[in-house]
N, C-alpha and C. Protein backbone atom coordinates (compact mmCIF):
# COMPACT_ATOMS: atom_id res chain seq x y z
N UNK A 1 285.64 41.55 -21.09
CA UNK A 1 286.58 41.54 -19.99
C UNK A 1 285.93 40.92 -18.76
N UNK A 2 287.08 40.79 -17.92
CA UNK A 2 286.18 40.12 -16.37
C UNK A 2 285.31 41.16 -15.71
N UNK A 3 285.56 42.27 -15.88
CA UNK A 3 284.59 43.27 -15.26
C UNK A 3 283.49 43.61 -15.62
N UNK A 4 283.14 43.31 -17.09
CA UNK A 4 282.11 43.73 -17.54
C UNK A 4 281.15 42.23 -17.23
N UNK A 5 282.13 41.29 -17.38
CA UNK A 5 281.72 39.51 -17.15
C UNK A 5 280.74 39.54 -15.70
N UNK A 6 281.40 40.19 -14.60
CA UNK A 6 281.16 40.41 -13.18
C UNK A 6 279.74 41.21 -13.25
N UNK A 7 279.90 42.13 -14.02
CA UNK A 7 278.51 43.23 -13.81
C UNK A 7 277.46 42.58 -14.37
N UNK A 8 277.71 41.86 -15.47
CA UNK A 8 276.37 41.17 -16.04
C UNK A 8 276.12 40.31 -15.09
N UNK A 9 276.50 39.55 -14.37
CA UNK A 9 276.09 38.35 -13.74
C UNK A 9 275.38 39.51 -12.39
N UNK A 10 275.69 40.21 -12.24
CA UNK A 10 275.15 40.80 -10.91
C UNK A 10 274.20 41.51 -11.17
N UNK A 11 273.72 42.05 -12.58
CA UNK A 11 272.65 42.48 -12.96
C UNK A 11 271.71 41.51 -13.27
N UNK A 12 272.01 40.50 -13.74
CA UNK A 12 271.05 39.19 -13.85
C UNK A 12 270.74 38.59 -12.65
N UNK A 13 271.82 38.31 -11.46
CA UNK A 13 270.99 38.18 -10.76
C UNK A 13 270.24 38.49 -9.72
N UNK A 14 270.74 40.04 -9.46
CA UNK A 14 269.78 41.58 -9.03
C UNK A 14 268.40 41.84 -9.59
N UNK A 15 267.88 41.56 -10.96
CA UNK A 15 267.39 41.56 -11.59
C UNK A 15 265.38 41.68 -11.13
N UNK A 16 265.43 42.98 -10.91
CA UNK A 16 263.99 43.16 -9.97
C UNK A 16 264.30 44.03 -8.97
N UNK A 17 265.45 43.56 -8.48
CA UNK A 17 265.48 43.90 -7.13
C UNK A 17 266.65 45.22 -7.36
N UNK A 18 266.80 45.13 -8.38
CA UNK A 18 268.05 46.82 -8.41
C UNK A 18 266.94 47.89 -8.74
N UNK A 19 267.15 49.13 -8.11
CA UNK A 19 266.85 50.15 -8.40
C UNK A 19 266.89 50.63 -9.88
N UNK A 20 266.09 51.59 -10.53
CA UNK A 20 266.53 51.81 -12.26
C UNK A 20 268.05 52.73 -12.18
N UNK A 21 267.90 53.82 -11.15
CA UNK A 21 269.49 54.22 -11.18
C UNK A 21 270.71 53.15 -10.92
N UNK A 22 270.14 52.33 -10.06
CA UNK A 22 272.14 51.51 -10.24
C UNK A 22 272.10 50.91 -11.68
N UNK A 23 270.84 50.19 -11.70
CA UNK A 23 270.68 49.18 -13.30
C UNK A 23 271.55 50.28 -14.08
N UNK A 24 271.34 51.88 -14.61
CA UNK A 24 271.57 52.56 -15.44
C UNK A 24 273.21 52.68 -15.05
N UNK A 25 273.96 52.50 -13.55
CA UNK A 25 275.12 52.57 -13.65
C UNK A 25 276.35 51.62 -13.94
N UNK A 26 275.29 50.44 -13.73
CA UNK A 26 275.98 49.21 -13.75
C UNK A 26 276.14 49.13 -15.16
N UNK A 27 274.88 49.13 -16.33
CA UNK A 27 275.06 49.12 -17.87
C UNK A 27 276.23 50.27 -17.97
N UNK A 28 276.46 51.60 -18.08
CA UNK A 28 277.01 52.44 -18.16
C UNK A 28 278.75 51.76 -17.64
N UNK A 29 278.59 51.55 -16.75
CA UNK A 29 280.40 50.66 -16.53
C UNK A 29 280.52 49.94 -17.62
N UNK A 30 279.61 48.49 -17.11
CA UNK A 30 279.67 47.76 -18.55
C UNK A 30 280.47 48.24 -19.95
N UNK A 31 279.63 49.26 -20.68
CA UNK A 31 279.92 49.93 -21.45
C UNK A 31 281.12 50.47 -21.46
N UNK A 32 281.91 51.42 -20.56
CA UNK A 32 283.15 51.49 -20.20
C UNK A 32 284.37 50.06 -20.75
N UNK A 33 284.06 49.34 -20.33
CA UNK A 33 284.93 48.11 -20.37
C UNK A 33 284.57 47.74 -21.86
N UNK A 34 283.61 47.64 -22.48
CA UNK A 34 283.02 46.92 -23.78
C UNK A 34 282.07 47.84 -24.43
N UNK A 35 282.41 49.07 -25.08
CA UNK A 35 281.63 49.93 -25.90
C UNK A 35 280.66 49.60 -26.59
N UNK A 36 280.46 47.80 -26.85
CA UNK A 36 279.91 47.37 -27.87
C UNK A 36 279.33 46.25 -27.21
N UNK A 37 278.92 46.07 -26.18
CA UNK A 37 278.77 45.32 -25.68
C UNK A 37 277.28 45.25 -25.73
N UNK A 38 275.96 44.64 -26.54
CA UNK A 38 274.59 44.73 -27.09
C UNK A 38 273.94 44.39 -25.36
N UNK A 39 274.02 43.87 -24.80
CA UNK A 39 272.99 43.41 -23.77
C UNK A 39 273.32 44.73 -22.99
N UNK A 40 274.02 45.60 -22.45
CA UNK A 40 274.48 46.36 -21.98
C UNK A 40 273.88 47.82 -22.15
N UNK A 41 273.74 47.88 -23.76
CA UNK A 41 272.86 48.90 -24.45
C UNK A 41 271.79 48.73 -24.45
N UNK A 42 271.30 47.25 -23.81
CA UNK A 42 269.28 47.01 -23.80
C UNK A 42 269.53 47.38 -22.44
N UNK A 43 270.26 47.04 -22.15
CA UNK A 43 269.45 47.24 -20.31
C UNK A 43 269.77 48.41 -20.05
N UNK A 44 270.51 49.23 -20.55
CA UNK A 44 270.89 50.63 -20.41
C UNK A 44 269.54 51.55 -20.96
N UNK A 45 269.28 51.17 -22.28
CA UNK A 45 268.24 51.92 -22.81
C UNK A 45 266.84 51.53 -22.57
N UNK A 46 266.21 50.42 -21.69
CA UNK A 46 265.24 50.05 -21.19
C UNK A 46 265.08 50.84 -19.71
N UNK A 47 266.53 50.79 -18.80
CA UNK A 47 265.97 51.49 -18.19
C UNK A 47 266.36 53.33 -17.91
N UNK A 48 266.80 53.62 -19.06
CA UNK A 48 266.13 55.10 -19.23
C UNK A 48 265.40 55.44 -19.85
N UNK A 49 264.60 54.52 -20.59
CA UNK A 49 263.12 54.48 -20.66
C UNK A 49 262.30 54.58 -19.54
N UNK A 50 262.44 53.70 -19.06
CA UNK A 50 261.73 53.76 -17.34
C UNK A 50 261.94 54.97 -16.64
N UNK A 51 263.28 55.32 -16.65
CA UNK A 51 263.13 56.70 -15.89
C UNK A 51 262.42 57.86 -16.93
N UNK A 52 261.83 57.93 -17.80
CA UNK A 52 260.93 58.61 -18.81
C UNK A 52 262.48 59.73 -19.51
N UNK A 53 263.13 59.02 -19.56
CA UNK A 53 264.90 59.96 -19.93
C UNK A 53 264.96 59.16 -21.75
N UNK A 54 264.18 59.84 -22.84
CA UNK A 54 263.60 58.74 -23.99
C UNK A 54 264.61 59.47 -24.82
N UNK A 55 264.94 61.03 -24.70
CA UNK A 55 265.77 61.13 -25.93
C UNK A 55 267.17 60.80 -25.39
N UNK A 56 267.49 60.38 -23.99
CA UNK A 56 268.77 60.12 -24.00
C UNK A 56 269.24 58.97 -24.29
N UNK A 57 267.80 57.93 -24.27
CA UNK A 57 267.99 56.45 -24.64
C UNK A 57 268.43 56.68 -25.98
N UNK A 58 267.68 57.50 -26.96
CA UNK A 58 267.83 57.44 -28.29
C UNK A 58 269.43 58.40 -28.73
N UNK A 59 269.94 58.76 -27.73
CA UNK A 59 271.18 59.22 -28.23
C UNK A 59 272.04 58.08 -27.88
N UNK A 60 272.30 57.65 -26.55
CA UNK A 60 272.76 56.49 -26.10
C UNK A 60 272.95 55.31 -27.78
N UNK A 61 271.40 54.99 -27.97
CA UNK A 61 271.63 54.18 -28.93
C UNK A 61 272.48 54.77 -30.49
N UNK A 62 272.32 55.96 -30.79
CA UNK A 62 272.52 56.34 -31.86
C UNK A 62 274.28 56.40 -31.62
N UNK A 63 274.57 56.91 -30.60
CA UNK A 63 276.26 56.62 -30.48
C UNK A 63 276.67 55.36 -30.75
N UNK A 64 275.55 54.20 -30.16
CA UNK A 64 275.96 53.06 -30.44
C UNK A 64 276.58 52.45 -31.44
N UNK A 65 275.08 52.84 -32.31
CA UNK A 65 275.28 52.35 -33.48
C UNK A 65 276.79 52.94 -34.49
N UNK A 66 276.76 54.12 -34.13
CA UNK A 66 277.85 54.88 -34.75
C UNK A 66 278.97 54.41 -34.48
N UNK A 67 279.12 53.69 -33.39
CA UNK A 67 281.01 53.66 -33.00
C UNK A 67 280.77 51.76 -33.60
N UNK A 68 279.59 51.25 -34.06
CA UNK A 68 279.45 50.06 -34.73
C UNK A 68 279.34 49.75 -35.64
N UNK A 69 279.58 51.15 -36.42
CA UNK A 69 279.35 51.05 -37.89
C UNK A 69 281.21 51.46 -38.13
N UNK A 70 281.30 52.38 -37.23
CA UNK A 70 282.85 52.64 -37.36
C UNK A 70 283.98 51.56 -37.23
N UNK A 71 283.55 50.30 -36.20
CA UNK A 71 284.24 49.59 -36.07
C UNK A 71 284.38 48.26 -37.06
N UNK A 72 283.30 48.05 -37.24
CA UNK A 72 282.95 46.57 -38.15
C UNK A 72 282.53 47.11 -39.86
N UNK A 73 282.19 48.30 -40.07
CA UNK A 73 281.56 48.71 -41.25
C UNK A 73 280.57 48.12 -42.01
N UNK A 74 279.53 47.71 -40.64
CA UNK A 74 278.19 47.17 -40.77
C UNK A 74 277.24 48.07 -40.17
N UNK A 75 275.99 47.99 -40.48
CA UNK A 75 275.01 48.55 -39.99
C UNK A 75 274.49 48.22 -38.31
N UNK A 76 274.28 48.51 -37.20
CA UNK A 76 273.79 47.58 -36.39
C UNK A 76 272.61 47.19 -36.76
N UNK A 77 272.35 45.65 -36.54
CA UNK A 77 270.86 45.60 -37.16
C UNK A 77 269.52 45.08 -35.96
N UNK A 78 269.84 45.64 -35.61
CA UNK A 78 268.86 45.91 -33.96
C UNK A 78 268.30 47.26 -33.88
N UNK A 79 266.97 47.35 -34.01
CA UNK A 79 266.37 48.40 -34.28
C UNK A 79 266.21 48.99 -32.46
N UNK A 80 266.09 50.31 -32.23
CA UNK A 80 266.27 51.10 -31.07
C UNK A 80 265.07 50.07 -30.31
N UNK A 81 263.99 50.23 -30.84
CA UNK A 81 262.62 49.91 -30.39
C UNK A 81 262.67 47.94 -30.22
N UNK A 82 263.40 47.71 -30.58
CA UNK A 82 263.35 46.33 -30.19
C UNK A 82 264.06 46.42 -28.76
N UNK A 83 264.85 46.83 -28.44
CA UNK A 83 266.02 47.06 -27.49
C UNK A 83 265.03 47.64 -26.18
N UNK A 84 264.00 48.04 -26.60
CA UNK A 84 263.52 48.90 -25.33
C UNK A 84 262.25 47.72 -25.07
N UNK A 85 261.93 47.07 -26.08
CA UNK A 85 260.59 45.73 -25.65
C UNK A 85 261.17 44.35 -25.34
N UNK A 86 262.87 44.24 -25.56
CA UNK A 86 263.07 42.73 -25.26
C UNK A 86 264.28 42.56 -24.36
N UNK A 87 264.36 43.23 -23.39
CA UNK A 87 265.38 43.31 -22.35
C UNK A 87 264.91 42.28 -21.51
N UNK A 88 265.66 41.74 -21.45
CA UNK A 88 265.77 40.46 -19.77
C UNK A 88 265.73 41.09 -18.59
């Protein structure tokens, strides 16, 4: 959607300069608009990593995957731990 279109571009080019709480609110909207939206879930779960918040990253992701296996009836194939070392 355009809203989620809007937040990425403002997280990319905030990018340093946002705090880890907005980063975590801005992904979290994102998400709102596009449940499935993969860049959204790295930058979400990178930075509640950063805030040392590790099992919520790992629930975060595990919903993920779940409402992505529900939708497409594929596996996601992006492992948690990649998601938390290759965020932009």
């Amino acid at each position: 959607t355009e809203v989620d279109s809007i937040l990425s571009k403002v997280y990319k080019a905030q990018n340093g300069k946002l705090e880890t709480e907005i980063i975590i609110k801005l992904a979290n909207t994102i998400l709102l608009f596009d449940n499935l939206n993969e860049q959204a879930l790295g930058i979400l779960i990178k930075a509640l990593v950063v805030e040392g918040k590790h099992g919520q990253a790992q629930n975060v992701y595990q919903s993920f995957a779940k409402n992505y296996k529900a939708l497409y009836n594929e596996t996601f194939n992006i492992e948690y731990q990649q998601l938390v070392e290759n965020v932009d």
